[in-house]
Protein backbone atom coordinates (compact mmCIF):
# COMPACT_ATOMS: atom_id res chain seq x y z
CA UNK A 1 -20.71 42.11 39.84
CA UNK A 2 -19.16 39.61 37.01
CA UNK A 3 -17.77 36.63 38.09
CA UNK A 4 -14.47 34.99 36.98
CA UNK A 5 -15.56 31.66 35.81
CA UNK A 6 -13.41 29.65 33.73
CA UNK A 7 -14.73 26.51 32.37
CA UNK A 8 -12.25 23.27 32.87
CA UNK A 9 -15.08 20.71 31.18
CA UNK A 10 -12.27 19.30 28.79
CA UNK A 11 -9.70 19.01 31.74
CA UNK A 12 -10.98 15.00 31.37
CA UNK A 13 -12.57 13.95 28.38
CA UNK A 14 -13.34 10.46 30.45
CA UNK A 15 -16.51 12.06 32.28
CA UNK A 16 -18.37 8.46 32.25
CA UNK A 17 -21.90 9.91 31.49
CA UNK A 18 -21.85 11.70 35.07
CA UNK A 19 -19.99 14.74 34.53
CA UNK A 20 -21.73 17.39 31.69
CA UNK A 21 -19.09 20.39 33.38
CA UNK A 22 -16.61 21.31 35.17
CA UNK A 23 -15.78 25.03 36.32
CA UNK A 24 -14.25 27.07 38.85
CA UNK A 25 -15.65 30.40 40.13
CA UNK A 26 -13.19 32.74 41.77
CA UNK A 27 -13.82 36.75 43.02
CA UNK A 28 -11.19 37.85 45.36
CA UNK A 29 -13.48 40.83 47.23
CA UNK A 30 -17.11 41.75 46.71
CA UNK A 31 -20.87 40.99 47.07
CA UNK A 32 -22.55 38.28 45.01
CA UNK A 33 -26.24 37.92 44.25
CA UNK A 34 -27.59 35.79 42.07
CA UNK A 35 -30.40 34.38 40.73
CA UNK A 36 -30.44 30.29 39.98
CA UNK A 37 -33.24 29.23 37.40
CA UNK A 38 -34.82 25.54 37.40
CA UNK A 39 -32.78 23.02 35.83
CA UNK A 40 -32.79 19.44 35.32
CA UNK A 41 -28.85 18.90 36.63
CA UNK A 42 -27.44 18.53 39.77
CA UNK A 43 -24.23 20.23 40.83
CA UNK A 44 -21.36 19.30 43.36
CA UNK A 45 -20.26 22.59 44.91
CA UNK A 46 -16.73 22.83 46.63
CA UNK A 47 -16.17 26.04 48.59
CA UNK A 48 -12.71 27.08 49.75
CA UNK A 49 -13.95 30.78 50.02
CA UNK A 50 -16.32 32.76 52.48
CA UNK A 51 -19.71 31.31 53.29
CA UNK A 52 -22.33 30.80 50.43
CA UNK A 53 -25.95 31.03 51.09
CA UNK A 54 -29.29 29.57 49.19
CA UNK A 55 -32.46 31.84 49.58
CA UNK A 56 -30.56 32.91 53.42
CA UNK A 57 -29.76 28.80 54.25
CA UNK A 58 -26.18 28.54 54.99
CA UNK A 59 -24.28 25.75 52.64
CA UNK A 60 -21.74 23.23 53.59
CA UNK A 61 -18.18 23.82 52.19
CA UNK A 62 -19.10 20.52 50.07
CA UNK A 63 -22.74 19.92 49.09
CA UNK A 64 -24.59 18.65 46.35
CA UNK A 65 -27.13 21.55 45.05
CA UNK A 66 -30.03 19.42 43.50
CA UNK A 67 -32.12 20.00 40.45
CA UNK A 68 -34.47 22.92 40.71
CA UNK A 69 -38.52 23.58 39.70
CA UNK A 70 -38.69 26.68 40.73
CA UNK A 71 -36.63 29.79 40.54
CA UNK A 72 -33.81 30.76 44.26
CA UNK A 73 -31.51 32.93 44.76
CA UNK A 74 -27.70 32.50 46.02
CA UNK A 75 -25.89 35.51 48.01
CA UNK A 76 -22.19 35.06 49.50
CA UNK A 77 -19.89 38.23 50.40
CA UNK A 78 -16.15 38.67 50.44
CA UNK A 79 -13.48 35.81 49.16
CA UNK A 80 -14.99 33.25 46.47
CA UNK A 81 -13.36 29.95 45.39
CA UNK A 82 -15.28 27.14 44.12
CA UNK A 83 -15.05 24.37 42.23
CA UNK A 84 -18.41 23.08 40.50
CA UNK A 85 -19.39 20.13 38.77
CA UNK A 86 -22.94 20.11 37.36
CA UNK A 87 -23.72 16.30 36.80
CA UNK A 88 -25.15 14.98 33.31
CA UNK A 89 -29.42 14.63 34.27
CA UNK A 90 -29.09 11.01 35.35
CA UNK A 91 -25.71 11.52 36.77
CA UNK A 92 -26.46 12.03 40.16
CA UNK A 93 -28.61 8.66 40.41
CA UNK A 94 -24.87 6.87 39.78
CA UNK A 95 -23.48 8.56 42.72
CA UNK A 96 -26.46 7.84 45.45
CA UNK A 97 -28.04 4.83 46.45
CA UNK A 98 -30.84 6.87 47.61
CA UNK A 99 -33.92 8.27 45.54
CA UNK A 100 -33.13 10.95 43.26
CA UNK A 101 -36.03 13.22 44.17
CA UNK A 102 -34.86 13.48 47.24
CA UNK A 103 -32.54 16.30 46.37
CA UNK A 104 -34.49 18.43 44.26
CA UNK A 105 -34.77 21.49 45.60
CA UNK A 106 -32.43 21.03 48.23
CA UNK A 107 -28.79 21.50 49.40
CA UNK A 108 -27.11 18.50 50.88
CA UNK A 109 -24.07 18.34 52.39
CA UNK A 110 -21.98 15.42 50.53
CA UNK A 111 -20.67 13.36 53.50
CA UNK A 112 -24.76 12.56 53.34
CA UNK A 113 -25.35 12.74 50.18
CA UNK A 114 -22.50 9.78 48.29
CA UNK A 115 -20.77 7.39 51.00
CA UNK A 116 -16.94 7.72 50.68
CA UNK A 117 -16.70 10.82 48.63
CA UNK A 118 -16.49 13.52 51.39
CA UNK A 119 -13.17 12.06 52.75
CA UNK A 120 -11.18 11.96 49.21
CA UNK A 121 -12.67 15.74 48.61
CA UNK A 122 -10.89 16.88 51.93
CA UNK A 123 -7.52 15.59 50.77
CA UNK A 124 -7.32 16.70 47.35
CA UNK A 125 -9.09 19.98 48.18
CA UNK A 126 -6.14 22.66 48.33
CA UNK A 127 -6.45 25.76 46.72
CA UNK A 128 -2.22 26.32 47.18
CA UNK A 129 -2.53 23.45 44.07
CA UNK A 130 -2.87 24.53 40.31
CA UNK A 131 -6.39 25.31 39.82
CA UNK A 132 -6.58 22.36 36.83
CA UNK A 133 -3.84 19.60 38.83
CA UNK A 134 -6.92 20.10 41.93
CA UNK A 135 -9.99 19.68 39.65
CA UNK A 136 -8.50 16.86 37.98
CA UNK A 137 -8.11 14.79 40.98
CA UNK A 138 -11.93 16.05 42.27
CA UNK A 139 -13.60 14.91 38.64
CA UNK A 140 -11.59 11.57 39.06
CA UNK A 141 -12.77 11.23 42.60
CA UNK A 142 -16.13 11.53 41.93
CA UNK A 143 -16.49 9.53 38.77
CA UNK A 144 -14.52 6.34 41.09
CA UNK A 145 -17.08 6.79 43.71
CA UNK A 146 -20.11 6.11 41.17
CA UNK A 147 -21.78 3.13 41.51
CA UNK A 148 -21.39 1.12 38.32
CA UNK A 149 -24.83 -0.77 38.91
CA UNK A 150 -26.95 2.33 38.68
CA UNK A 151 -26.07 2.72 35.06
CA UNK A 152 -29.01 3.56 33.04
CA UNK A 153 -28.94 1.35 29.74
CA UNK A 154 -27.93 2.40 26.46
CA UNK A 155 -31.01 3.12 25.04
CA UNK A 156 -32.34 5.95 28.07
CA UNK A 157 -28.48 7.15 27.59
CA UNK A 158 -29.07 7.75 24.02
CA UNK A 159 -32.36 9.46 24.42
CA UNK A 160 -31.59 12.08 27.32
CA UNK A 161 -28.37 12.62 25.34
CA UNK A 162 -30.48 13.74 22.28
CA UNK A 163 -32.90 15.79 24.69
CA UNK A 164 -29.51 17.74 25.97
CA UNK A 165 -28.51 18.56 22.82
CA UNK A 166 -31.53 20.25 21.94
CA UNK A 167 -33.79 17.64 20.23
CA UNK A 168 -36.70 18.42 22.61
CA UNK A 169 -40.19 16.92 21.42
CA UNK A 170 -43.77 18.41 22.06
CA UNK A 171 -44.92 16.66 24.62
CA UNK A 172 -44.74 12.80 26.59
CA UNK A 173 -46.80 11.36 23.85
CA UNK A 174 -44.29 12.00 21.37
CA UNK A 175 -40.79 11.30 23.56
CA UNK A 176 -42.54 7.51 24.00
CA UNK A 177 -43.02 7.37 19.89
CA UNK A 178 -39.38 8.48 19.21
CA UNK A 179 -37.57 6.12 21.98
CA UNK A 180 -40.01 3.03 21.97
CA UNK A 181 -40.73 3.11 25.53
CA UNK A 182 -44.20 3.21 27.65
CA UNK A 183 -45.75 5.93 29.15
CA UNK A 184 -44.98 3.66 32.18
CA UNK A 185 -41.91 2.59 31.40
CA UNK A 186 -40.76 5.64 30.74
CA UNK A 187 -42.22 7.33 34.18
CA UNK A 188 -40.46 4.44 35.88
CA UNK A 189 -37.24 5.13 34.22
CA UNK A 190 -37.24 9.04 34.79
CA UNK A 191 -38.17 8.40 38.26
CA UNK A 192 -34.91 6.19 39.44
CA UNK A 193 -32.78 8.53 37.33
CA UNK A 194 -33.87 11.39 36.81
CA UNK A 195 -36.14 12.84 40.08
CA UNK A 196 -38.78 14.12 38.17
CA UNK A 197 -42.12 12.99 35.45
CA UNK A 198 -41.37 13.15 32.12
CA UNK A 199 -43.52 15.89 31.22
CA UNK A 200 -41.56 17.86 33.91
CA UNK A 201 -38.34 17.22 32.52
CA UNK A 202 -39.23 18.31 28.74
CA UNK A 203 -41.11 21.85 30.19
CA UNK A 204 -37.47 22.84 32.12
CA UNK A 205 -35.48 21.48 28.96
CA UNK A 206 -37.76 23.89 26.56
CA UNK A 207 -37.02 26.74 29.22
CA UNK A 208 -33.36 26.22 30.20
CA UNK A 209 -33.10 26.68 26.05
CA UNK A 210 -35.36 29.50 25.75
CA UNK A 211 -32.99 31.40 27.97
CA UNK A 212 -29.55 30.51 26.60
CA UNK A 213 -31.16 31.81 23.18
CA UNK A 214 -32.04 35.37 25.31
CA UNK A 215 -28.71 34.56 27.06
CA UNK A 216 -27.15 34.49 23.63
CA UNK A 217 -28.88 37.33 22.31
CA UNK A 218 -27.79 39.69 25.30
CA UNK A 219 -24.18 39.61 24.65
CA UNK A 220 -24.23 39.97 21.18
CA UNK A 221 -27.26 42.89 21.99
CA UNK A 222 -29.50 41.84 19.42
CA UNK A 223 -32.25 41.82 22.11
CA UNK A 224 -34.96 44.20 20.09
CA UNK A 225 -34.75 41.11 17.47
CA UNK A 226 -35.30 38.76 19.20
CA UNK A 227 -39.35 37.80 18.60
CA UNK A 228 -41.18 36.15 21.11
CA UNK A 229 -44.06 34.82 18.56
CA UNK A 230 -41.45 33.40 16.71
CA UNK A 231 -39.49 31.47 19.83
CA UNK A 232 -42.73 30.60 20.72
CA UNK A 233 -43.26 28.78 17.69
CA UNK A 234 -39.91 27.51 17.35
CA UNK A 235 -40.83 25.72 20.30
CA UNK A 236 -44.01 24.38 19.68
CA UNK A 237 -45.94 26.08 21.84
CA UNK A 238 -49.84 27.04 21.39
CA UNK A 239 -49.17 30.90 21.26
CA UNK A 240 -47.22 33.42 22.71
CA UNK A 241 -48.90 33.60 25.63
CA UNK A 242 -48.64 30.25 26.57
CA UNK A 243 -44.84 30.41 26.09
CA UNK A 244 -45.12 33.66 28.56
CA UNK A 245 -46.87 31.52 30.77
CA UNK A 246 -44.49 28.96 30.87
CA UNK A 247 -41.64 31.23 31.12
CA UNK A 248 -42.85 33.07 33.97
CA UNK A 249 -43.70 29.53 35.67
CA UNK A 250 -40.25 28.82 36.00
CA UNK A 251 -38.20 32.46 36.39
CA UNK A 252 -40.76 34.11 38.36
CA UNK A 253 -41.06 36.96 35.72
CA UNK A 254 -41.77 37.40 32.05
CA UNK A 255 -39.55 37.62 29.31
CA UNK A 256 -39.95 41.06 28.71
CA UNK A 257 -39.06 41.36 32.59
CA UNK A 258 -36.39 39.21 32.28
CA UNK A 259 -34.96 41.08 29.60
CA UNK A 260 -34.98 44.59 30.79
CA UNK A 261 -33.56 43.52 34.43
CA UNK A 262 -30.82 41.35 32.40
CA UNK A 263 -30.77 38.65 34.77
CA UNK A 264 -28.09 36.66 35.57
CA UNK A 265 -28.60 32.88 34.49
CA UNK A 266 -27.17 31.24 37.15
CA UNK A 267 -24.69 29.96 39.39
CA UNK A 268 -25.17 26.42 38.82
CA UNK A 269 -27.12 24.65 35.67
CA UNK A 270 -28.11 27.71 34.32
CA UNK A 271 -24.68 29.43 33.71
């Protein structure tokens, strides 16, 4: 079943470093199954609709989704209205005083999750409102509850920025050379804003752009031409197989799998 997403990302061009998207998925009737892929962002899920479910755990109406390893699924039947925010990488570290890593993996609701935020999402949340007036006033609430002194500096900023757009290097070794930092510092750094190692982070950036390339290739059905020994060395690994490797690491299945069963990228991160 396709989904009716429409992306509202520019609805506030003030995101503060915390936002990356904004979007709002809607389906009036119907059964939903989806796979989610591992990602390095967070999302903040409002639901107005019927109950959503990750891998068969119920979620609250407002949760924060955290960053995934490893591959889940999401299933919800019958009315669907939600409004989603997927957080920049480090973007969920400004909203909690809490560690990070302490919601990868898992589903939160947000009254435990970011102190204060829970009560302005219950007033502003009314789906009688224009879709963009209501997720306007959501982005705004969230960026005011971020804590200003969990800012990374400039220089972290600058480098995950140039990960997300696609400047991904080989390995740790060669992320310290390019940004200045130590090994150390830069584990220490990762670890209060990010949730996860370094070398972590880089393997699910290569992946999450492996698949929007498939993902890209799909619609415009240029599948058969797509080369996997070529991707594979467009990204620097060893060989094919050790891309295949990796790819089936994260979605569970190989690329050639992947392809033929035309997965669907995901609800949150992945979309």
């Amino acid at each position: 079943m396709l989904l009716n997403i429409t992306d509202y990302t520019d609805i506030l061009p003030e995101r503060n470093g915390i936002i990356e998207r904004v979007w709002f998925l809607r389906s009036d009737n119907g059964q939903v199954n989806h796979h989610l892929l591992p990602t390095n962002r967070a999302d903040l899920l409002i639901n107005a609709g019927s109950p959503m479910y990750y891998d068969d755990i119920l979620a609250p109406d407002a949760h924060i989704a955290g960053a995934r390893n490893y591959p889940s699924k999401i299933r919800h039947e019958g009315l669907l209205r939600v409004v989603g925010l997927t957080f920049s990488p480090y973007g969920l570290s400004m909203m909690t005083n809490g560690r990070v890593s302490e919601f990868n993996g898992r589903i939160a609701a947000v009254e435990n999750a970011v102190s204060g935020l829970s009560s302005h999402l219950k007033m502003i949340k009314d789906h009688s409102r224009p879709e963009s007036s209501m997720i306007t006033d959501i982005c705004r609430a969230v960026i005011c509850s971020a804590n200003s002194s969990r800012v990374p500096d400039p220089r972290f900023r600058g480098m995950i920025d140039d990960l997300r757009r696609g400047d991904i290097p080989r390995n740790v070794d060669d992320l310290c050379a390019r940004s200045g930092y130590s090994k150390r510092m830069l584990e220490r750094l990762f670890h209060a804003f990010i949730g996860n190692t370094p070398k972590e982070y880089l393997r699910k950036e290569r992946f999450g752009r492996i698949v929007r390339i498939m993902g890209s290739s799909m619609r415009k059905s240029l599948l058969p031409d797509l080369n996997l020994t070529t991707l594979a060395y467009d990204f620097e690994f060893c060989d094919q197989s050790h891309m295949i490797r990796e790819f089936k690491r994260f979605s569970g299945v190989t690329p050639s799998a992947y392809r033929a069963a035309d997965y669907v990228k995901g609800l949150c991160g992945q979309m």
